[in-house]
PDB file of N, CA and C in Angstrom:
ATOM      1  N   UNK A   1      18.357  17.888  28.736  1.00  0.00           N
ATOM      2  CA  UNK A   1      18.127  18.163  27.336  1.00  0.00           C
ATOM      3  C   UNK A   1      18.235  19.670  27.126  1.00  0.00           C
ATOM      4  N   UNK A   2      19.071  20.040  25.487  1.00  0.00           N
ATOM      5  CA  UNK A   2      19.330  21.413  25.865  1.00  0.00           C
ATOM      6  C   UNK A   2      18.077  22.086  25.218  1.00  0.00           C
ATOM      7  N   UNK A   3      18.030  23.659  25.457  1.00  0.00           N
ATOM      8  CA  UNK A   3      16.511  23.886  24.035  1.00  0.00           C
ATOM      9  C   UNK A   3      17.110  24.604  22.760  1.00  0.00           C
ATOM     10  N   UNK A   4      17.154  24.590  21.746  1.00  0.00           N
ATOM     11  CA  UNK A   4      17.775  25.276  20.491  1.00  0.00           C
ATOM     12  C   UNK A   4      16.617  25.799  20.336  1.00  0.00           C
ATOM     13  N   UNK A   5      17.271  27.129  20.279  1.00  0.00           N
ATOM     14  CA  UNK A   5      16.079  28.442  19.636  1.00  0.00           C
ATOM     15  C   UNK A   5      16.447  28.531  17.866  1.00  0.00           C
ATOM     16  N   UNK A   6      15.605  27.916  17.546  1.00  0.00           N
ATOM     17  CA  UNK A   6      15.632  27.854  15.783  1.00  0.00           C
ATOM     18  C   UNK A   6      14.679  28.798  14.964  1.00  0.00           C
ATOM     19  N   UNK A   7      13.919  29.276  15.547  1.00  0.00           N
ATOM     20  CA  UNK A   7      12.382  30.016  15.460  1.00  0.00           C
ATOM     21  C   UNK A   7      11.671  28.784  14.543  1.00  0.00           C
ATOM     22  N   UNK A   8      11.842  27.877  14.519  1.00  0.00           N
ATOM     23  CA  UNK A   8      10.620  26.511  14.594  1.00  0.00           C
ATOM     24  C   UNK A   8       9.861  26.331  15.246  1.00  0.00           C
ATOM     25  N   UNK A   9       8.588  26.033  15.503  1.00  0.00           N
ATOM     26  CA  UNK A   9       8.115  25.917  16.956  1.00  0.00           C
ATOM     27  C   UNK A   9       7.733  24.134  15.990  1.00  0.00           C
ATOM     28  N   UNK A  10       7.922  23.148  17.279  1.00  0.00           N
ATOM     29  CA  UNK A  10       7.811  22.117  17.041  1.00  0.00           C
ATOM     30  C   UNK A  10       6.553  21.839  18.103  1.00  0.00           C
ATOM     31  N   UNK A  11       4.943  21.551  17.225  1.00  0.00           N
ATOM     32  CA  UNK A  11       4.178  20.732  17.842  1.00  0.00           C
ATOM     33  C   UNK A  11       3.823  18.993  17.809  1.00  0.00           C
ATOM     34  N   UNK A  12       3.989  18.757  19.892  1.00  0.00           N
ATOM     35  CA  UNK A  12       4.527  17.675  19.541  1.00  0.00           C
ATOM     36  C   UNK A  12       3.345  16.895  19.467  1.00  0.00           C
ATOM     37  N   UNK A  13       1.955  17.333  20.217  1.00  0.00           N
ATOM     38  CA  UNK A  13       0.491  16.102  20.055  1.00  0.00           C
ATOM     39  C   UNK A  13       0.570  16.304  18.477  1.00  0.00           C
ATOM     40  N   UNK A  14       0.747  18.081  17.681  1.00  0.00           N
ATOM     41  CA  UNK A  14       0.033  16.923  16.036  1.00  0.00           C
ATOM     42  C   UNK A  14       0.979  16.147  15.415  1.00  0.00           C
ATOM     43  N   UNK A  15       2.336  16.514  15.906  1.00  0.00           N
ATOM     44  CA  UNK A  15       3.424  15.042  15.181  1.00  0.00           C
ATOM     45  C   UNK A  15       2.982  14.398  15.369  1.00  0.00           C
ATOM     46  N   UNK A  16       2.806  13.739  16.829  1.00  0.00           N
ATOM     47  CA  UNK A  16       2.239  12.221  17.227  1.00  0.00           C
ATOM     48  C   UNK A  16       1.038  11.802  16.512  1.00  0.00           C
ATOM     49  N   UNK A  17      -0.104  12.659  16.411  1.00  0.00           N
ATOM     50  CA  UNK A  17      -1.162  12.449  16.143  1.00  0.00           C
ATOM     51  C   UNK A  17      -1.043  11.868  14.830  1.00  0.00           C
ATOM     52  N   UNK A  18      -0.294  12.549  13.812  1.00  0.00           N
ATOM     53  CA  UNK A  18       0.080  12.450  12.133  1.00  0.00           C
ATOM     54  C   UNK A  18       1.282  10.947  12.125  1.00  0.00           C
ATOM     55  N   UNK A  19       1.841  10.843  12.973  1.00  0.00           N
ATOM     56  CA  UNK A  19       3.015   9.726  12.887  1.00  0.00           C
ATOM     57  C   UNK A  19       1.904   8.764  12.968  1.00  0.00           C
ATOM     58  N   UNK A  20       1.205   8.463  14.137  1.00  0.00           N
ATOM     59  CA  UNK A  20       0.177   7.467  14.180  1.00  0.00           C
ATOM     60  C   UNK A  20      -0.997   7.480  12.975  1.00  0.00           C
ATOM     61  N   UNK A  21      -1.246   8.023  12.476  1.00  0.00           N
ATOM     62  CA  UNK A  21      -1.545   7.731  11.290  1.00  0.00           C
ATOM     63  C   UNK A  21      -1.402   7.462  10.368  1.00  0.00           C
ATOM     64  N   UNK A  22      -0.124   7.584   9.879  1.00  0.00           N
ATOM     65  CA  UNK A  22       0.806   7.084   8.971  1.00  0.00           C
ATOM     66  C   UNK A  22       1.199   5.817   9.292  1.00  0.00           C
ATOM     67  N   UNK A  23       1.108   5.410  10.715  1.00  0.00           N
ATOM     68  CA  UNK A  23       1.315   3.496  11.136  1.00  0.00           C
ATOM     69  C   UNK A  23       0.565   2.995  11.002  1.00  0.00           C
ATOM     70  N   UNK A  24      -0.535   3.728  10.791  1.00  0.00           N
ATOM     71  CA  UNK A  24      -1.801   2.974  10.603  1.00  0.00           C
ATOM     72  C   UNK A  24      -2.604   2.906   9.390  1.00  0.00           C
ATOM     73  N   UNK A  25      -1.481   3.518   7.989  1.00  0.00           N
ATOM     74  CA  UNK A  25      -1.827   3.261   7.030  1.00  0.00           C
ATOM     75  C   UNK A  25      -0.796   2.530   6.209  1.00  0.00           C
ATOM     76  N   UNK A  26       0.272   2.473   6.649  1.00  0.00           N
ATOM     77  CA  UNK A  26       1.569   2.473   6.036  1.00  0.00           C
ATOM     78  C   UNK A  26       1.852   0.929   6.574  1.00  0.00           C
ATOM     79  N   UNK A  27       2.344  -0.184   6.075  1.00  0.00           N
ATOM     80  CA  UNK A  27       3.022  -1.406   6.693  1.00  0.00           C
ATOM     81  C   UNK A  27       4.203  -1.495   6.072  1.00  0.00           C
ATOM     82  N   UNK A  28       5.025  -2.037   6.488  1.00  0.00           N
ATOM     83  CA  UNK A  28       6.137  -2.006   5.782  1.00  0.00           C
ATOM     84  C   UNK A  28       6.885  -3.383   6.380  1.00  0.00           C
ATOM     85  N   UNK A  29       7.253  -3.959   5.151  1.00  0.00           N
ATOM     86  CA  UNK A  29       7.766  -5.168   5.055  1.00  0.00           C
ATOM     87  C   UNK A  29       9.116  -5.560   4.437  1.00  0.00           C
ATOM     88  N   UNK A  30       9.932  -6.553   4.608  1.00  0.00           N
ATOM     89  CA  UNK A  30      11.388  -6.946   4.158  1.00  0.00           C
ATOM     90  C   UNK A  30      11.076  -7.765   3.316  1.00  0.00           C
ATOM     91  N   UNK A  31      11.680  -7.810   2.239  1.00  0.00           N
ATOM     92  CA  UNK A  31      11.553  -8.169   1.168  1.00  0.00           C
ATOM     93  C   UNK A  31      13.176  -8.398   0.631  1.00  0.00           C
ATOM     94  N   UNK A  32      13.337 -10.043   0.304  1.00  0.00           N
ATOM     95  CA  UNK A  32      14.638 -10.372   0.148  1.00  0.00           C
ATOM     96  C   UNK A  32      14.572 -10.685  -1.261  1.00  0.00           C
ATOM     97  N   UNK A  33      15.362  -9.798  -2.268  1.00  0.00           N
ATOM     98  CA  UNK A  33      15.318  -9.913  -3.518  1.00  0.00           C
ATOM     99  C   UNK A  33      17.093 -10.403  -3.845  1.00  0.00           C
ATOM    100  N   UNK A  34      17.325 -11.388  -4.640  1.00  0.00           N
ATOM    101  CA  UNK A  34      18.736 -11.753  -5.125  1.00  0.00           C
ATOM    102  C   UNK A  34      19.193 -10.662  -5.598  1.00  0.00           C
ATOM    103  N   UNK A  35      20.756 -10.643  -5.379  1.00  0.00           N
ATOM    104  CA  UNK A  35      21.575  -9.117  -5.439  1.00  0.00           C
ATOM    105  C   UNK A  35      21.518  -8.876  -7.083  1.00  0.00           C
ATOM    106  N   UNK A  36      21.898  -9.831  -7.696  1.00  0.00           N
ATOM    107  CA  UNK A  36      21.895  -9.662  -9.366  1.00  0.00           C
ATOM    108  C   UNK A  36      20.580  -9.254  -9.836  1.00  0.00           C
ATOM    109  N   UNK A  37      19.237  -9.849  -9.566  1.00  0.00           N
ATOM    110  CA  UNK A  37      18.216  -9.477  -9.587  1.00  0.00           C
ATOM    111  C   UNK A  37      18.085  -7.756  -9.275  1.00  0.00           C
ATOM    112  N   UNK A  38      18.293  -7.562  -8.478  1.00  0.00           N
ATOM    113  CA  UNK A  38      18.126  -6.189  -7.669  1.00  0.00           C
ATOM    114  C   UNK A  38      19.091  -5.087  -8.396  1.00  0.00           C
ATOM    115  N   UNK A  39      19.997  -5.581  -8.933  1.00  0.00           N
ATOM    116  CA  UNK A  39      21.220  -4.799  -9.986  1.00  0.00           C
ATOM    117  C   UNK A  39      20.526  -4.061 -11.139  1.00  0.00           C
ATOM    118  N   UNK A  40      20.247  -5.428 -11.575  1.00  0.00           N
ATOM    119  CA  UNK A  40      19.330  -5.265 -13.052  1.00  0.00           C
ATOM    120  C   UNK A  40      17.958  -4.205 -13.190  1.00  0.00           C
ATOM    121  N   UNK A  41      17.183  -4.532 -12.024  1.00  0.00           N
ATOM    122  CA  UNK A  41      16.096  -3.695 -12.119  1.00  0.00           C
ATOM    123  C   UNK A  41      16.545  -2.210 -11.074  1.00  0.00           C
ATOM    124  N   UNK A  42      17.370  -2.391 -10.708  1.00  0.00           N
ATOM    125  CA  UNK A  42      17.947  -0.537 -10.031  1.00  0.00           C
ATOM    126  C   UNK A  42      18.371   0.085 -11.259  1.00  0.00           C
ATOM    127  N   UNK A  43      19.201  -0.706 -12.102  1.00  0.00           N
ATOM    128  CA  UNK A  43      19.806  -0.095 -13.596  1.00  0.00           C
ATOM    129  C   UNK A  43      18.331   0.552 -14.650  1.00  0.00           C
ATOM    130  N   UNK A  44      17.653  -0.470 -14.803  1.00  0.00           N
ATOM    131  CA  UNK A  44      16.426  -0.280 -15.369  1.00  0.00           C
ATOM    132  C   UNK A  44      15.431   0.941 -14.846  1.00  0.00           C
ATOM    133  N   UNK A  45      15.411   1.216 -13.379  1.00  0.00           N
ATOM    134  CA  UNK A  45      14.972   1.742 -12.631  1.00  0.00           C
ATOM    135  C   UNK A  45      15.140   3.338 -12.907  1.00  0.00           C
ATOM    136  N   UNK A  46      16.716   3.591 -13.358  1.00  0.00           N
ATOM    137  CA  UNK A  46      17.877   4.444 -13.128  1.00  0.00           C
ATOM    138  C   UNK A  46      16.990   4.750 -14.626  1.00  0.00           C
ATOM    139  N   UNK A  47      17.480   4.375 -15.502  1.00  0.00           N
ATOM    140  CA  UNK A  47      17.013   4.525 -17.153  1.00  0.00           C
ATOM    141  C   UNK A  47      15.653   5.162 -16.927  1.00  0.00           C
ATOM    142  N   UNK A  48      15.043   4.599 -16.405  1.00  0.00           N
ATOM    143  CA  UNK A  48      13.811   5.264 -16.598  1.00  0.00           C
ATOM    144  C   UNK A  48      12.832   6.236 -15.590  1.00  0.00           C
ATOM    145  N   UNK A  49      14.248   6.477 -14.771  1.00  0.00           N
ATOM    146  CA  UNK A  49      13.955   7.672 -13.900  1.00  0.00           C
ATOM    147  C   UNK A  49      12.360   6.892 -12.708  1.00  0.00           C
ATOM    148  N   UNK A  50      12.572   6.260 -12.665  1.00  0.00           N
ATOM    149  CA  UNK A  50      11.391   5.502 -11.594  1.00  0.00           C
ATOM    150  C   UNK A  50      12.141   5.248 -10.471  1.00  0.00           C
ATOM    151  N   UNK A  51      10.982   4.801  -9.229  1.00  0.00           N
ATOM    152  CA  UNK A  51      11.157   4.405  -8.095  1.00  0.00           C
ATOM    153  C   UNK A  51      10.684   3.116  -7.986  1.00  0.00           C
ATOM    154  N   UNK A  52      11.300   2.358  -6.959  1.00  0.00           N
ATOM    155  CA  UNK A  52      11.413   0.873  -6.684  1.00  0.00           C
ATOM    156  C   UNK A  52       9.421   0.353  -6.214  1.00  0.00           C
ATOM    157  N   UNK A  53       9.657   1.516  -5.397  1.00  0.00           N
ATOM    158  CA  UNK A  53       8.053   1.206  -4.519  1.00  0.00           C
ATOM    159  C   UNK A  53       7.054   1.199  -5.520  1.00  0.00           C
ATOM    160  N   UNK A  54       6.568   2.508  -6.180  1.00  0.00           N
ATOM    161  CA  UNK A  54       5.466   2.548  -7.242  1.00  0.00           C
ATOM    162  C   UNK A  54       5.430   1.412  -7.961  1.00  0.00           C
ATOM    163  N   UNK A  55       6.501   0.673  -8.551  1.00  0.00           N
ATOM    164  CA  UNK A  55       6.518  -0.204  -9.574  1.00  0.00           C
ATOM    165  C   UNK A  55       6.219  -1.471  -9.311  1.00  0.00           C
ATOM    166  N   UNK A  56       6.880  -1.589  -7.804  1.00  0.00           N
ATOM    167  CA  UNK A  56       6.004  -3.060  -6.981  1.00  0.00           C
ATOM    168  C   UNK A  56       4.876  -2.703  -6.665  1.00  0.00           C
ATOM    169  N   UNK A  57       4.174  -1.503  -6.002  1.00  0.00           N
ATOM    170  CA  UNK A  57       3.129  -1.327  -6.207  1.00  0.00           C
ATOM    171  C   UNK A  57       1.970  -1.153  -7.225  1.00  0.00           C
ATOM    172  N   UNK A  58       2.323  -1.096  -8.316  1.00  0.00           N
ATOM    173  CA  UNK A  58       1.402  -1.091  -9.322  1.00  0.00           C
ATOM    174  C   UNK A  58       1.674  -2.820  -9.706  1.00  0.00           C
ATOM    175  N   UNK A  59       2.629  -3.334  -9.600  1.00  0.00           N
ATOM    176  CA  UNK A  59       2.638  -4.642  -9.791  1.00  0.00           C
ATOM    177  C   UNK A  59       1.711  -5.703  -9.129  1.00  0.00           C
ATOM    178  N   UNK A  60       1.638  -5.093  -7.717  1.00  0.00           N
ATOM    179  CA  UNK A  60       1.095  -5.845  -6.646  1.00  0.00           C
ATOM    180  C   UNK A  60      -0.405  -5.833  -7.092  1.00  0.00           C
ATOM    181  N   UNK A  61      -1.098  -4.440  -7.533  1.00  0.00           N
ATOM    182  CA  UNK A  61      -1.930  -4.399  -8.169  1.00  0.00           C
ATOM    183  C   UNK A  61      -2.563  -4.916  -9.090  1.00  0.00           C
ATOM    184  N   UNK A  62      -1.910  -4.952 -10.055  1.00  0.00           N
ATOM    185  CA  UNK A  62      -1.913  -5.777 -11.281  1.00  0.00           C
ATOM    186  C   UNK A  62      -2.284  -7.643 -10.895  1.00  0.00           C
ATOM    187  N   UNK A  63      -1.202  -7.957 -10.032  1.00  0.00           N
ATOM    188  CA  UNK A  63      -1.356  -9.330  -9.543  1.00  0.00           C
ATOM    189  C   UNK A  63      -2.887  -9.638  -8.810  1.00  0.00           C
ATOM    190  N   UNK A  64      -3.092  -8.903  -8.354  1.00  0.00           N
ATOM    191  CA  UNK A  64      -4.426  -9.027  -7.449  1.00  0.00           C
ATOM    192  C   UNK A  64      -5.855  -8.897  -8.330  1.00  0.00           C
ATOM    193  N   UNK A  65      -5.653  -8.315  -9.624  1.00  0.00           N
ATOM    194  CA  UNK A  65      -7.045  -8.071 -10.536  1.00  0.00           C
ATOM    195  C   UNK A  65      -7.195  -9.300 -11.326  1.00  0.00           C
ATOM    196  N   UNK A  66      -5.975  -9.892 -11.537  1.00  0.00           N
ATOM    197  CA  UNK A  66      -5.902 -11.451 -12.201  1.00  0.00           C
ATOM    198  C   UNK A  66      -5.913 -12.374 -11.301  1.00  0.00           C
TER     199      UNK A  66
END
């Protein structure tokens, strides 16, 4: 392995330390949505300057108080 002098210094226990915490808050799942389905709300998405995640997430939310 070669070493690149970048003047970065890369520490590697608090990466690890911070990656593992993030696995251990974070799950992440596949989720098979129909392509036309998925068109429509990326377009919608696009319009209104949003992201896919927040919006299932506040959804998911929503579902769970009812």
């Amino acid at each position: 392995m070669a070493l690149i002098k970048s003047g970065v210094e890369f520490d590697k226990d608090a990466n690890h330390e911070k990656l593992t915490q993030r696995a251990a808050t974070n799950q992440q799942y596949t989720l098979r949505i129909p392509e036309n389905l998925y068109k429509q709300v990326k377009m919608k998405l696009i319009k209104e300057n949003r992201k896919l995640r927040p919006v299932l997430i506040e959804m998911l939310e929503q579902y769970i108080k009812t």
